[in-house]
PDB file of N, CA and C in Angstrom:
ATOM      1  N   UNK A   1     -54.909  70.563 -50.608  1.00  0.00           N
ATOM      2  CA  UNK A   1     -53.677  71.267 -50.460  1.00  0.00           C
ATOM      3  C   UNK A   1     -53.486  72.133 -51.701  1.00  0.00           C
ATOM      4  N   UNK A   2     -52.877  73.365 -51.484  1.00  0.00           N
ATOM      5  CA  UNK A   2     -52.992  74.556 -52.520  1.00  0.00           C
ATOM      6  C   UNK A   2     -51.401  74.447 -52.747  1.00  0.00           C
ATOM      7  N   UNK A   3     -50.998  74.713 -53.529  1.00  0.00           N
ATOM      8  CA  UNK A   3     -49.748  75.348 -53.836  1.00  0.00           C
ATOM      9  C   UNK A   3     -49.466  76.548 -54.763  1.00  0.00           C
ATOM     10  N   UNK A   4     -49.223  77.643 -54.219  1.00  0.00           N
ATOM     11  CA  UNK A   4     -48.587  78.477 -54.529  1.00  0.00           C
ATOM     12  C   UNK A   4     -46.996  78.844 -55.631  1.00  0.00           C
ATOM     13  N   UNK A   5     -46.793  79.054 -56.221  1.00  0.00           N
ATOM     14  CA  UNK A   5     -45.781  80.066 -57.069  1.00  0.00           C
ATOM     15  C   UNK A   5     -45.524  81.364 -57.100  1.00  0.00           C
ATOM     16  N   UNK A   6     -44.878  81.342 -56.895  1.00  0.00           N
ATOM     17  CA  UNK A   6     -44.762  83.258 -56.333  1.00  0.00           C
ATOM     18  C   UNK A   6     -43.644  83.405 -58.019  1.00  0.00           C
ATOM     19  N   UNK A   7     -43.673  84.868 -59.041  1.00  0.00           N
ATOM     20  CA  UNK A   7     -42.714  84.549 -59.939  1.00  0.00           C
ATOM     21  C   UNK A   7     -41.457  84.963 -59.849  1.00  0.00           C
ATOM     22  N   UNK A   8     -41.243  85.097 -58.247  1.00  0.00           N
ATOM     23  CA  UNK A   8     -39.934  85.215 -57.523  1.00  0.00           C
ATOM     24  C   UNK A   8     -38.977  83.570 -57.404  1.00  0.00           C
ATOM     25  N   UNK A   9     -39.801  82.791 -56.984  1.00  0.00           N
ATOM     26  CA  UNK A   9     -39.312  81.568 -56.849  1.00  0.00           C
ATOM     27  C   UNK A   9     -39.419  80.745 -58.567  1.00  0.00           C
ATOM     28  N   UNK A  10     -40.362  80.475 -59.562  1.00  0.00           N
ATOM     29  CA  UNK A  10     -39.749  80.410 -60.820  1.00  0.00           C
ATOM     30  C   UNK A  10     -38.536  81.020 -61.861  1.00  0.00           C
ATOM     31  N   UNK A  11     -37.883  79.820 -61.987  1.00  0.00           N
ATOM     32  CA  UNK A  11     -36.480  79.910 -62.617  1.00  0.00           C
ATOM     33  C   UNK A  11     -36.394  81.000 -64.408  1.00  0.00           C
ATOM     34  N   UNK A  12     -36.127  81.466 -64.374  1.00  0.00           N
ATOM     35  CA  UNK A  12     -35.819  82.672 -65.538  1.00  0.00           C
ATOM     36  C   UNK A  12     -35.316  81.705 -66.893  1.00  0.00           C
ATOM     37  N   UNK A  13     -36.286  81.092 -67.779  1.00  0.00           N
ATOM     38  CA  UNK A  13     -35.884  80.734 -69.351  1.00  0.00           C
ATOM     39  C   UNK A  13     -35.418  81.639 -69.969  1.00  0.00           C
ATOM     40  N   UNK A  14     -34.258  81.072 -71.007  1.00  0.00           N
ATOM     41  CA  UNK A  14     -33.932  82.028 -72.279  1.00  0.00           C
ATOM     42  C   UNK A  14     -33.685  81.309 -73.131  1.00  0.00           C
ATOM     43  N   UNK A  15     -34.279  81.171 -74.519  1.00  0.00           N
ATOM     44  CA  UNK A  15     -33.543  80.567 -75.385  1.00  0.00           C
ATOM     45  C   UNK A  15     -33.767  81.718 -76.748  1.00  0.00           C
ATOM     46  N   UNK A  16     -32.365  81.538 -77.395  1.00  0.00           N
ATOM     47  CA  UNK A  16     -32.511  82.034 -78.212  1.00  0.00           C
ATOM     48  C   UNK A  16     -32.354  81.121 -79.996  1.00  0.00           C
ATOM     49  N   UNK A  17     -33.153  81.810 -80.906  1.00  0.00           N
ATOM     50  CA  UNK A  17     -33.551  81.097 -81.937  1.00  0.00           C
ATOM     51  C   UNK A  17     -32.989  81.303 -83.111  1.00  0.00           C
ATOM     52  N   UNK A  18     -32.152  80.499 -84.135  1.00  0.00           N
ATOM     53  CA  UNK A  18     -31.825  80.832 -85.671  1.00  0.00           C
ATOM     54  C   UNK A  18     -32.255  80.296 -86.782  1.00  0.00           C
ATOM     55  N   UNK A  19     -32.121  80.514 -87.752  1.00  0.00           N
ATOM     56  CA  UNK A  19     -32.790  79.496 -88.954  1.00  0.00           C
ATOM     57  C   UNK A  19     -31.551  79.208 -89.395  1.00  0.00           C
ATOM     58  N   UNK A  20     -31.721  78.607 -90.434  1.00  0.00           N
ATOM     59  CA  UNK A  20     -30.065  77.914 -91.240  1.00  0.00           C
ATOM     60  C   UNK A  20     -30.574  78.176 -92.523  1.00  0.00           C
ATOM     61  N   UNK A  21     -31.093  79.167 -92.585  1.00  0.00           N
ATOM     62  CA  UNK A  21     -30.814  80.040 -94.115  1.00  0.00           C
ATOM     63  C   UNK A  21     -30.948  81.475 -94.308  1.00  0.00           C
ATOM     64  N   UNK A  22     -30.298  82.039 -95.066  1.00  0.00           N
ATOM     65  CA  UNK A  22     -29.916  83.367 -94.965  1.00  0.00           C
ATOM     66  C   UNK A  22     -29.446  84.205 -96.434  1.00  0.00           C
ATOM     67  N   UNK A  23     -31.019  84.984 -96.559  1.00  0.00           N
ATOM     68  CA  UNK A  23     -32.126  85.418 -95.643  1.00  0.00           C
ATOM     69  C   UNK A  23     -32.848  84.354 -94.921  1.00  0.00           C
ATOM     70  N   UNK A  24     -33.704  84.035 -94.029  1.00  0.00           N
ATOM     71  CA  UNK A  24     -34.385  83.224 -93.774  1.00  0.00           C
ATOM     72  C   UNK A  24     -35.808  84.040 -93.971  1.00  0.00           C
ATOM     73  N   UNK A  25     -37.276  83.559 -93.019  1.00  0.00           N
ATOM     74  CA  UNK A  25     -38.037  83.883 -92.907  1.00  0.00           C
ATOM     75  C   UNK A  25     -37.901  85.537 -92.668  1.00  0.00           C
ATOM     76  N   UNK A  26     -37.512  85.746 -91.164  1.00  0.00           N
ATOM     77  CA  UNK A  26     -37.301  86.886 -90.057  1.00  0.00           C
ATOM     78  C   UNK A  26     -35.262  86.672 -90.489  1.00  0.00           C
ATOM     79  N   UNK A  27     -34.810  85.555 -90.078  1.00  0.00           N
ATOM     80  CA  UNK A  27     -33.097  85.650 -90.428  1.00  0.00           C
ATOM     81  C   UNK A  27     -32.549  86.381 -91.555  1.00  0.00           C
ATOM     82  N   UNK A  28     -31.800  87.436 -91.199  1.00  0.00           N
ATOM     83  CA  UNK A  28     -31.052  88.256 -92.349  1.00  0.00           C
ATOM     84  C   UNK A  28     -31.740  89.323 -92.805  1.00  0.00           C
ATOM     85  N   UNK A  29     -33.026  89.112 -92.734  1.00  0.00           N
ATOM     86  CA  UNK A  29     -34.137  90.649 -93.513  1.00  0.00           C
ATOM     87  C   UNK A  29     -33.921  91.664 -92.962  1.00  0.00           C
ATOM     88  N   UNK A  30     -33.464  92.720 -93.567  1.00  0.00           N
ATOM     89  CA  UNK A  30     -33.435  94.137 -93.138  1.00  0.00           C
ATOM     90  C   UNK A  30     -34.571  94.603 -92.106  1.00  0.00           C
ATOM     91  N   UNK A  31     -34.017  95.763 -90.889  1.00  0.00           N
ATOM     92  CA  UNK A  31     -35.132  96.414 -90.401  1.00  0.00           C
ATOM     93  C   UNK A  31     -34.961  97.829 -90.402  1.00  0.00           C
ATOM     94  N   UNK A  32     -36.333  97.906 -90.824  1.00  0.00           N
ATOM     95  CA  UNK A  32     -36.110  99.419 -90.998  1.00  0.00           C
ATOM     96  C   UNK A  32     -37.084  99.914 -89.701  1.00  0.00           C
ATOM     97  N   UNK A  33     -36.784 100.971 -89.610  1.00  0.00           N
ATOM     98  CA  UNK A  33     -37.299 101.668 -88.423  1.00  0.00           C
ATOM     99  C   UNK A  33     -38.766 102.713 -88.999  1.00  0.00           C
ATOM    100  N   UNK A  34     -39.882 103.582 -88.300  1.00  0.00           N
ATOM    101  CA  UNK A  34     -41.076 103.953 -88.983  1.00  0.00           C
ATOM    102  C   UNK A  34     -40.865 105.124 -89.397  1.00  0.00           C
ATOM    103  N   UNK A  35     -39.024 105.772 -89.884  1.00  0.00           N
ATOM    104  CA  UNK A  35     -38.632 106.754 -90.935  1.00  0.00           C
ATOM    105  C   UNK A  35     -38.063 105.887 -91.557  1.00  0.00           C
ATOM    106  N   UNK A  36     -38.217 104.582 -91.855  1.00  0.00           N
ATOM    107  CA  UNK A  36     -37.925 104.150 -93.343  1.00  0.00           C
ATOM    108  C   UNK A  36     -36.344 103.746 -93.254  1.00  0.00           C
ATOM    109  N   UNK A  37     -35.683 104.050 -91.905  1.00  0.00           N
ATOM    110  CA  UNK A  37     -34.102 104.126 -91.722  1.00  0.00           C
ATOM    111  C   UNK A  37     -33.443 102.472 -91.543  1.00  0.00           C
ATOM    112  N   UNK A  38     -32.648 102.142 -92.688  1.00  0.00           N
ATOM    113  CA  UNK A  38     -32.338 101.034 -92.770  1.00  0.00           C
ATOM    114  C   UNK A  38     -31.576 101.112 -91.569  1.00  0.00           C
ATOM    115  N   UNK A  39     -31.700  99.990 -90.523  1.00  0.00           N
ATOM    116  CA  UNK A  39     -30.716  99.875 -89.021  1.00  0.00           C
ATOM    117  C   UNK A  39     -29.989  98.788 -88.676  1.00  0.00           C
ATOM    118  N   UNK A  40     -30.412  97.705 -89.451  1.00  0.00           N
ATOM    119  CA  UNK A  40     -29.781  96.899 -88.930  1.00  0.00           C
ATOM    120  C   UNK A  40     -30.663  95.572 -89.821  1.00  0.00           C
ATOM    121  N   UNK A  41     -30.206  94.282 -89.661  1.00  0.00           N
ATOM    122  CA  UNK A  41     -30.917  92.895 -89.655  1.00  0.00           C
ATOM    123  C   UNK A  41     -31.278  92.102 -88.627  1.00  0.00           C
ATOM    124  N   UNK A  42     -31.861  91.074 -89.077  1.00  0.00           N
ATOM    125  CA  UNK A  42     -32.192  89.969 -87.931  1.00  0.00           C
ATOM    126  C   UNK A  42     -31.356  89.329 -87.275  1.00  0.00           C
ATOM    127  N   UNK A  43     -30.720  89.410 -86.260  1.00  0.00           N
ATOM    128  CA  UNK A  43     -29.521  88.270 -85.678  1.00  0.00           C
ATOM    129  C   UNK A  43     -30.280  86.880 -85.863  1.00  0.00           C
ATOM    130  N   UNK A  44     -30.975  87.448 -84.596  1.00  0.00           N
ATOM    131  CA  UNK A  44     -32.072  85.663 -83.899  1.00  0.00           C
ATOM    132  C   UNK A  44     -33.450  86.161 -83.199  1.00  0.00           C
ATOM    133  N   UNK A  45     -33.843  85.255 -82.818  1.00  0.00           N
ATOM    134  CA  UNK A  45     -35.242  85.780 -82.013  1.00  0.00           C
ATOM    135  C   UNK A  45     -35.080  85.435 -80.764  1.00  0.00           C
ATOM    136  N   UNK A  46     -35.235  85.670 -79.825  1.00  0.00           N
ATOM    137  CA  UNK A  46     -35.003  85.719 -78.556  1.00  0.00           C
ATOM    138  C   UNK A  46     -36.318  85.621 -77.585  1.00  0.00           C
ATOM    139  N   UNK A  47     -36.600  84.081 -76.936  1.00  0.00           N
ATOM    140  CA  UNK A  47     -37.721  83.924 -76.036  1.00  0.00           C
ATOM    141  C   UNK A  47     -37.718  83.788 -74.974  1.00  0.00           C
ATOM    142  N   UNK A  48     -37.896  83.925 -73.752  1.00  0.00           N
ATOM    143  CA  UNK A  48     -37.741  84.333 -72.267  1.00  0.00           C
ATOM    144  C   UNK A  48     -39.042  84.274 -72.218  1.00  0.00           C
ATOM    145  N   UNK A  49     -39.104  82.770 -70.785  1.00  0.00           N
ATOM    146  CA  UNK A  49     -40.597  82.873 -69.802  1.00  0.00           C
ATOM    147  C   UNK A  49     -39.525  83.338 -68.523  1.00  0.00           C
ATOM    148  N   UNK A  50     -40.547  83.920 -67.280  1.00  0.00           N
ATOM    149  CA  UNK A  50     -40.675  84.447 -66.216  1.00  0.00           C
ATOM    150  C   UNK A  50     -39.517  85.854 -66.664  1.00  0.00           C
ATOM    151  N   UNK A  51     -39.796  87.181 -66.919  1.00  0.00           N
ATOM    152  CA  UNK A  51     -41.342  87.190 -67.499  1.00  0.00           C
ATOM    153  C   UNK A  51     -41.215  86.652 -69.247  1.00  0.00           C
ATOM    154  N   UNK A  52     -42.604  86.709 -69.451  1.00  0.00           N
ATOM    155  CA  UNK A  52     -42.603  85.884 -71.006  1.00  0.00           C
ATOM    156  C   UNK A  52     -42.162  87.405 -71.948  1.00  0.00           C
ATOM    157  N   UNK A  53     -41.464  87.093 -73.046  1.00  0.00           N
ATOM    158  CA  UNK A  53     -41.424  88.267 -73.899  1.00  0.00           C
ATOM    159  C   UNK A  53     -40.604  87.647 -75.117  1.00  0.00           C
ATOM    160  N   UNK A  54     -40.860  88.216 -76.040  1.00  0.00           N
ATOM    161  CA  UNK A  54     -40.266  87.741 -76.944  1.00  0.00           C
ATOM    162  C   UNK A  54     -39.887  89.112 -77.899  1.00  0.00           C
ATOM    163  N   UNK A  55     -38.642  88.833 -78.850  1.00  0.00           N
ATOM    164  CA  UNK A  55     -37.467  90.164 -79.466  1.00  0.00           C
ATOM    165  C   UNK A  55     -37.043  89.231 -80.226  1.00  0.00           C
ATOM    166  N   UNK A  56     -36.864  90.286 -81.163  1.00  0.00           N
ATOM    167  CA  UNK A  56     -36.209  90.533 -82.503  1.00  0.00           C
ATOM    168  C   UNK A  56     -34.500  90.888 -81.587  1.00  0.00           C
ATOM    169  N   UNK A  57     -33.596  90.400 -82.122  1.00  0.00           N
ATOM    170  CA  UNK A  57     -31.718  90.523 -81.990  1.00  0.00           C
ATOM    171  C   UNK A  57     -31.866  91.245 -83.212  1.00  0.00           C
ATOM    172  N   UNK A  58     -31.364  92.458 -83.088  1.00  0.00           N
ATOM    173  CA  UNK A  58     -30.881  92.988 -84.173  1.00  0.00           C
ATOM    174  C   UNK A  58     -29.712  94.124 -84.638  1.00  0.00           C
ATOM    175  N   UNK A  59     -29.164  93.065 -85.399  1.00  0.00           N
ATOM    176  CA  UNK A  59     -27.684  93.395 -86.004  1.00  0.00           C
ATOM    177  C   UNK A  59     -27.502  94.783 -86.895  1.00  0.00           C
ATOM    178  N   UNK A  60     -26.561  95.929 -85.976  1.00  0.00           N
ATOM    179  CA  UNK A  60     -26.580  97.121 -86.658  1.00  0.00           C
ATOM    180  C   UNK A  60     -25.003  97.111 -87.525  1.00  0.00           C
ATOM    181  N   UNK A  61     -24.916  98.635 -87.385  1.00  0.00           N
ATOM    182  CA  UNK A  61     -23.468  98.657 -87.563  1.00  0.00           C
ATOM    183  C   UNK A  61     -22.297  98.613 -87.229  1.00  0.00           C
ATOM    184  N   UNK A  62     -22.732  99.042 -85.940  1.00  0.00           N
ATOM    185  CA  UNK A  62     -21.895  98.958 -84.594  1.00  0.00           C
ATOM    186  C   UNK A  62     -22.234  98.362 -83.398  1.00  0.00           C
ATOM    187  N   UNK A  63     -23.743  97.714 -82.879  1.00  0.00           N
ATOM    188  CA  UNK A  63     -24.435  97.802 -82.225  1.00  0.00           C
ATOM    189  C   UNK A  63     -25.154  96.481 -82.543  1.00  0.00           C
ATOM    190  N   UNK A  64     -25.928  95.674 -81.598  1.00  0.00           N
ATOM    191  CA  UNK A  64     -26.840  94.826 -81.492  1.00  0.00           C
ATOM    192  C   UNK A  64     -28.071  95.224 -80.083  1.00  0.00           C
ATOM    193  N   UNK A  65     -29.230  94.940 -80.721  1.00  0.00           N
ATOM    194  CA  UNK A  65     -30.001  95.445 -79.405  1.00  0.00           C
ATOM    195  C   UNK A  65     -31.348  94.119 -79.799  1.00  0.00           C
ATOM    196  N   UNK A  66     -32.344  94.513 -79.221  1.00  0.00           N
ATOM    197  CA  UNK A  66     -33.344  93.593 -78.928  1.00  0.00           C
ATOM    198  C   UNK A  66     -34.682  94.512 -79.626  1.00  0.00           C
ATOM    199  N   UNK A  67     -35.399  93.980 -80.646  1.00  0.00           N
ATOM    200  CA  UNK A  67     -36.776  95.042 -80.494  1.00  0.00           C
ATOM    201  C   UNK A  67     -38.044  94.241 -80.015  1.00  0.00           C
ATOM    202  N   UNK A  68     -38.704  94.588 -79.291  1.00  0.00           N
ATOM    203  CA  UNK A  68     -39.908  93.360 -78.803  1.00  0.00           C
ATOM    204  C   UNK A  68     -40.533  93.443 -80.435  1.00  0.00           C
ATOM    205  N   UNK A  69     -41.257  92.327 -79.651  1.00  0.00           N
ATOM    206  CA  UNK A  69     -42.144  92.036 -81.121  1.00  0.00           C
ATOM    207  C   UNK A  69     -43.484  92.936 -81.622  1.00  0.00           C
ATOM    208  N   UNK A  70     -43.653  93.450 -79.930  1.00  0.00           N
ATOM    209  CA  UNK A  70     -44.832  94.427 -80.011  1.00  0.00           C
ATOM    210  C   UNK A  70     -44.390  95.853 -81.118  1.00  0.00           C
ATOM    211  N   UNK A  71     -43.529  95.687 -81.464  1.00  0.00           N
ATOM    212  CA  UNK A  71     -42.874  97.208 -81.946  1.00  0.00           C
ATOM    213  C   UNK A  71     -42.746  96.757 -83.688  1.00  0.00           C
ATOM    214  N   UNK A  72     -42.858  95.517 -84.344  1.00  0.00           N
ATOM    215  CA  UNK A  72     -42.685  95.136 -85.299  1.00  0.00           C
ATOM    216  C   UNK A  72     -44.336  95.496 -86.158  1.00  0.00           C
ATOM    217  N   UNK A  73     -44.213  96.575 -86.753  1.00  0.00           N
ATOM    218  CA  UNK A  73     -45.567  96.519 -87.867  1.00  0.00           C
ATOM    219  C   UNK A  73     -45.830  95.537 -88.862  1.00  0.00           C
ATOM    220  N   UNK A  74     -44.422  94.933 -90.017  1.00  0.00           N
ATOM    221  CA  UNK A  74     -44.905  94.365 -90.592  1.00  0.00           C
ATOM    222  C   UNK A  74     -43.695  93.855 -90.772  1.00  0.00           C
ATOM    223  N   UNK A  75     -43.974  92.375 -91.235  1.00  0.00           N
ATOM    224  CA  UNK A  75     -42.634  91.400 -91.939  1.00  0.00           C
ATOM    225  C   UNK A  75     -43.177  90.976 -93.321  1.00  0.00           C
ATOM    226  N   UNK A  76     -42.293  91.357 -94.244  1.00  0.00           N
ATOM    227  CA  UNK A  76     -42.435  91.153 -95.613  1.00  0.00           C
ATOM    228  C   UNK A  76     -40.776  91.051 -96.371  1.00  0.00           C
ATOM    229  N   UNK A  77     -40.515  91.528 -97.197  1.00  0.00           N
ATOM    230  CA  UNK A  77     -39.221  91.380 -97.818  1.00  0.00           C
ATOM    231  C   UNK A  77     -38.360  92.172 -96.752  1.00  0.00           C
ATOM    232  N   UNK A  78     -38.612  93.820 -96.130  1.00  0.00           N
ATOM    233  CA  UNK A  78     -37.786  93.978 -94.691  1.00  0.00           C
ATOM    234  C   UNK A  78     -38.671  93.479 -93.362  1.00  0.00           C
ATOM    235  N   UNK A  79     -38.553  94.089 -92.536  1.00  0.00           N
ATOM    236  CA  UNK A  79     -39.121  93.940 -91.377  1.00  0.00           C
ATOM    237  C   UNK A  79     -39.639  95.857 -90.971  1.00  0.00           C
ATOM    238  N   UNK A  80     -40.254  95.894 -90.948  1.00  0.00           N
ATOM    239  CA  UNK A  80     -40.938  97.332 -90.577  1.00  0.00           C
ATOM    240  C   UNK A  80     -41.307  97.422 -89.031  1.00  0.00           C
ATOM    241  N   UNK A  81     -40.681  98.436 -88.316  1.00  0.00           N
ATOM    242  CA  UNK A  81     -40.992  98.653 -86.866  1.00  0.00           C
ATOM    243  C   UNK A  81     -41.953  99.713 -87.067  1.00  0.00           C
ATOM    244  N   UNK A  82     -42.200  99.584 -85.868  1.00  0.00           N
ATOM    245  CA  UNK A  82     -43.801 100.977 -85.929  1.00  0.00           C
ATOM    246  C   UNK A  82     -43.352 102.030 -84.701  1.00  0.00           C
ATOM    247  N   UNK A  83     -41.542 101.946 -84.408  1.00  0.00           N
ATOM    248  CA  UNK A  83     -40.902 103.199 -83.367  1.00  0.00           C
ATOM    249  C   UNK A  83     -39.836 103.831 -84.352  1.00  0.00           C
ATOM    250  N   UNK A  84     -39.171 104.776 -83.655  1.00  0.00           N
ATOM    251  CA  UNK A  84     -37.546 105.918 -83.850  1.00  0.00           C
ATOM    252  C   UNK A  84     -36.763 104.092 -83.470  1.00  0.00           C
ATOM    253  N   UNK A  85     -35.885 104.055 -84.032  1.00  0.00           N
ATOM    254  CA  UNK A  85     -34.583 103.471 -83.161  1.00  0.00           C
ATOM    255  C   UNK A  85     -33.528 104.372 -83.110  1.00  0.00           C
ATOM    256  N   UNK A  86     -32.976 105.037 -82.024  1.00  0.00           N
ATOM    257  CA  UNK A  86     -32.357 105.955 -81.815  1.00  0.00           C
ATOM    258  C   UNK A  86     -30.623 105.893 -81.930  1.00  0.00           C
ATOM    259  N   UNK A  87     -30.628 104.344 -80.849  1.00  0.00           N
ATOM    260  CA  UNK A  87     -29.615 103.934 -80.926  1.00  0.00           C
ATOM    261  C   UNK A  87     -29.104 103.495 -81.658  1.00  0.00           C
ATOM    262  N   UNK A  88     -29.426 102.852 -82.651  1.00  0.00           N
ATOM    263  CA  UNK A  88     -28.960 103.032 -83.906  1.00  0.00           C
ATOM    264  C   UNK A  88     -28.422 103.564 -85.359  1.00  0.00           C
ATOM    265  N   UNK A  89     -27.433 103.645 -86.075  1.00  0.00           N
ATOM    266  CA  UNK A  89     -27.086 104.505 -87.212  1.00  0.00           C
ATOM    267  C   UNK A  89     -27.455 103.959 -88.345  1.00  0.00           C
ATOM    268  N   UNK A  90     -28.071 104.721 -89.430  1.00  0.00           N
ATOM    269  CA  UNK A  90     -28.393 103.852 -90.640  1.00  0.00           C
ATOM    270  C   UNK A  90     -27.595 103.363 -91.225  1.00  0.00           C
ATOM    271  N   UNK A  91     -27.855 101.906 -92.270  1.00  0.00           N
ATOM    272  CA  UNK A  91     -26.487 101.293 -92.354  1.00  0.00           C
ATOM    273  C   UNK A  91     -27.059 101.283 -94.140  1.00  0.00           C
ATOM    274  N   UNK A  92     -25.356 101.414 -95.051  1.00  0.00           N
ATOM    275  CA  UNK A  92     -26.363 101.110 -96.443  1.00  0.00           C
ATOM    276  C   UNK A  92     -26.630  99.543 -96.866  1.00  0.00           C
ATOM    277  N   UNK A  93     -26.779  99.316 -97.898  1.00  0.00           N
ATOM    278  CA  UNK A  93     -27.118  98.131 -98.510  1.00  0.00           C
ATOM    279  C   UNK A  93     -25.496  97.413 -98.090  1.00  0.00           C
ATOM    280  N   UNK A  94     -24.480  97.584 -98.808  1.00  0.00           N
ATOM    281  CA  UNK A  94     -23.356  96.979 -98.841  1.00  0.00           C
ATOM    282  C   UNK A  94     -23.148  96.470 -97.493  1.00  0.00           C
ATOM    283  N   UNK A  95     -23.685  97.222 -96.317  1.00  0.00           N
ATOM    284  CA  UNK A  95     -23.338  96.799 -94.814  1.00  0.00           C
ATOM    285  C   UNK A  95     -24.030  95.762 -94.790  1.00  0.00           C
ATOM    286  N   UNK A  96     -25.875  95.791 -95.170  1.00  0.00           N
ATOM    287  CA  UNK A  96     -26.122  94.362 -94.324  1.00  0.00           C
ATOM    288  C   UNK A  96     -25.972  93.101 -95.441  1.00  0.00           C
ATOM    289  N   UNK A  97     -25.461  93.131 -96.623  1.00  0.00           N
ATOM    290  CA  UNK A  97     -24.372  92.294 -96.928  1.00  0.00           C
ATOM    291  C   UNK A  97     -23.594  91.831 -96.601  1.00  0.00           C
ATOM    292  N   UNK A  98     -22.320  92.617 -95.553  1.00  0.00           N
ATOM    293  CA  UNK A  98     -21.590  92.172 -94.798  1.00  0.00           C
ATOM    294  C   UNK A  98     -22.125  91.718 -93.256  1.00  0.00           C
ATOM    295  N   UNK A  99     -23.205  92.248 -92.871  1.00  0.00           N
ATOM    296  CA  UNK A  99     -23.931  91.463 -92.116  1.00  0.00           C
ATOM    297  C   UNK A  99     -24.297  90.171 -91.722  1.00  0.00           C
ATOM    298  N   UNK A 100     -25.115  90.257 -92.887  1.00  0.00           N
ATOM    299  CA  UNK A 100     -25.619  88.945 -93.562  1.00  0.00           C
ATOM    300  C   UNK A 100     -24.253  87.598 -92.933  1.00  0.00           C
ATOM    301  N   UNK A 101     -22.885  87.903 -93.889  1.00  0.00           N
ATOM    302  CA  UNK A 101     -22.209  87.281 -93.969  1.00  0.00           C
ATOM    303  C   UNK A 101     -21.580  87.246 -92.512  1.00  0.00           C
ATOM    304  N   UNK A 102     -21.800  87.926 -91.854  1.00  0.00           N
ATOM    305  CA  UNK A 102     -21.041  88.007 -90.504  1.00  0.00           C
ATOM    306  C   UNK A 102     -21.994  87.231 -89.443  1.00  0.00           C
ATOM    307  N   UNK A 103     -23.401  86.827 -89.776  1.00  0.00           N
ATOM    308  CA  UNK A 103     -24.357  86.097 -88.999  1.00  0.00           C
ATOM    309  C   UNK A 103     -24.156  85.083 -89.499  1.00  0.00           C
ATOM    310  N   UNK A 104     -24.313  84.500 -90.613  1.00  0.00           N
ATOM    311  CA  UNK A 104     -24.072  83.385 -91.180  1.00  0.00           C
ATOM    312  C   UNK A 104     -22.671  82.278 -90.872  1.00  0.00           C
ATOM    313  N   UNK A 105     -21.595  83.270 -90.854  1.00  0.00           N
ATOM    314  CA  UNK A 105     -20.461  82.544 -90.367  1.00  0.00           C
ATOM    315  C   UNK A 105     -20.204  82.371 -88.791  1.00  0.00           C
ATOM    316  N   UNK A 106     -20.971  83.201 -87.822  1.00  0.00           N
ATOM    317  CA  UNK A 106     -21.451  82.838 -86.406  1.00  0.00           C
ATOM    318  C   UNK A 106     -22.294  81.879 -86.403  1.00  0.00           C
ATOM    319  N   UNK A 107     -23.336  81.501 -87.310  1.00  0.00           N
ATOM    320  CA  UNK A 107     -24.434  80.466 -87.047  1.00  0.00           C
ATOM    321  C   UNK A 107     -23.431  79.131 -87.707  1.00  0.00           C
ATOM    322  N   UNK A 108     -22.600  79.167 -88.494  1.00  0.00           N
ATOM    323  CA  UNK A 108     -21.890  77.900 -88.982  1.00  0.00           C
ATOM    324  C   UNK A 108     -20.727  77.610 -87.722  1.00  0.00           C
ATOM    325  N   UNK A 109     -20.054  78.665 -86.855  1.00  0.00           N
ATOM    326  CA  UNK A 109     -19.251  78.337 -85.961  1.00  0.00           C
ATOM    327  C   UNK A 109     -19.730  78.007 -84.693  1.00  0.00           C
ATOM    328  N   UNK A 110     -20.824  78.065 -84.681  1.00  0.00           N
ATOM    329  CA  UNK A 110     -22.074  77.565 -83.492  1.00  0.00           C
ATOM    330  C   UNK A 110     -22.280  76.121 -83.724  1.00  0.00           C
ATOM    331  N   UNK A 111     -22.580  75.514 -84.961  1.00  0.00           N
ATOM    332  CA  UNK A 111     -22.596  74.301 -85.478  1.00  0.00           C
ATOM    333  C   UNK A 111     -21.227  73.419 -85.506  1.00  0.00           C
ATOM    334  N   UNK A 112     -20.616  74.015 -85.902  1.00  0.00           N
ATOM    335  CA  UNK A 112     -19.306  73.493 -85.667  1.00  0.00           C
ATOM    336  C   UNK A 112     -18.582  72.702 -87.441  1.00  0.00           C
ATOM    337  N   UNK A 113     -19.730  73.795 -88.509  1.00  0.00           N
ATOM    338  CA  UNK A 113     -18.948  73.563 -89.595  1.00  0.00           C
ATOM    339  C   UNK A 113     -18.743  74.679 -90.605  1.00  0.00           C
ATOM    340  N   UNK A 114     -17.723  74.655 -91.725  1.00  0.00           N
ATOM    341  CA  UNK A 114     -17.496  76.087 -92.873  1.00  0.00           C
ATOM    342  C   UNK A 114     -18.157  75.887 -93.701  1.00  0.00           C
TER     343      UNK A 114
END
């Protein structure tokens, strides 16, 4: 007897991922885009099977979007994409400071402490 899966009938995973420090690894590090344009930080990482893919959450100024991972050149002290992010506005230093602090106090109210 054969059984079949069609990936119509498998159920759609999502989980999404944080660290509990900040900067973390990928958590909090700046991304810059491949003109060098500071855009935003790391929210979380974001993994989804059916279909499988995995993204970068990332926290702008106004804006949060997703970058796959395929689009990430390099992770070091920022995070370097290898596209334009369009939708995005460059943000300066002082912003993802307040960033920073604005992920951090979402990841402590997720936990359920200050």
């Amino acid at each position: 007897m054969t059984t079949t899966t069609t990936k119509e009938s498998m159920p759609s995973v999502e989980a999404e991922l944080y660290e509990l420090s900040m900067p973390g690894r990928l958590l909090g590090k700046e991304v810059l885009d491949n003109r060098a344009r500071r855009i935003g930080i790391v929210r979380s990482i974001r993994i989804a099977l059916n279909p499988t893919r995995s993204e970068l959450i990332v926290k702008g100024a106004e804006v949060e979007f997703p970058v796959d991972f395929s689009k990430v050149d390099a992770v070091g002290t920022v995070v370097q994409l290898n596209s334009v992010v369009k939708d995005a506005e460059e943000i300066e230093v002082h912003d993802v400071i307040r960033l920073q602090k604005e992920v951090l106090d979402d990841i402590k109210s997720y936990l359920g402490t200050r």
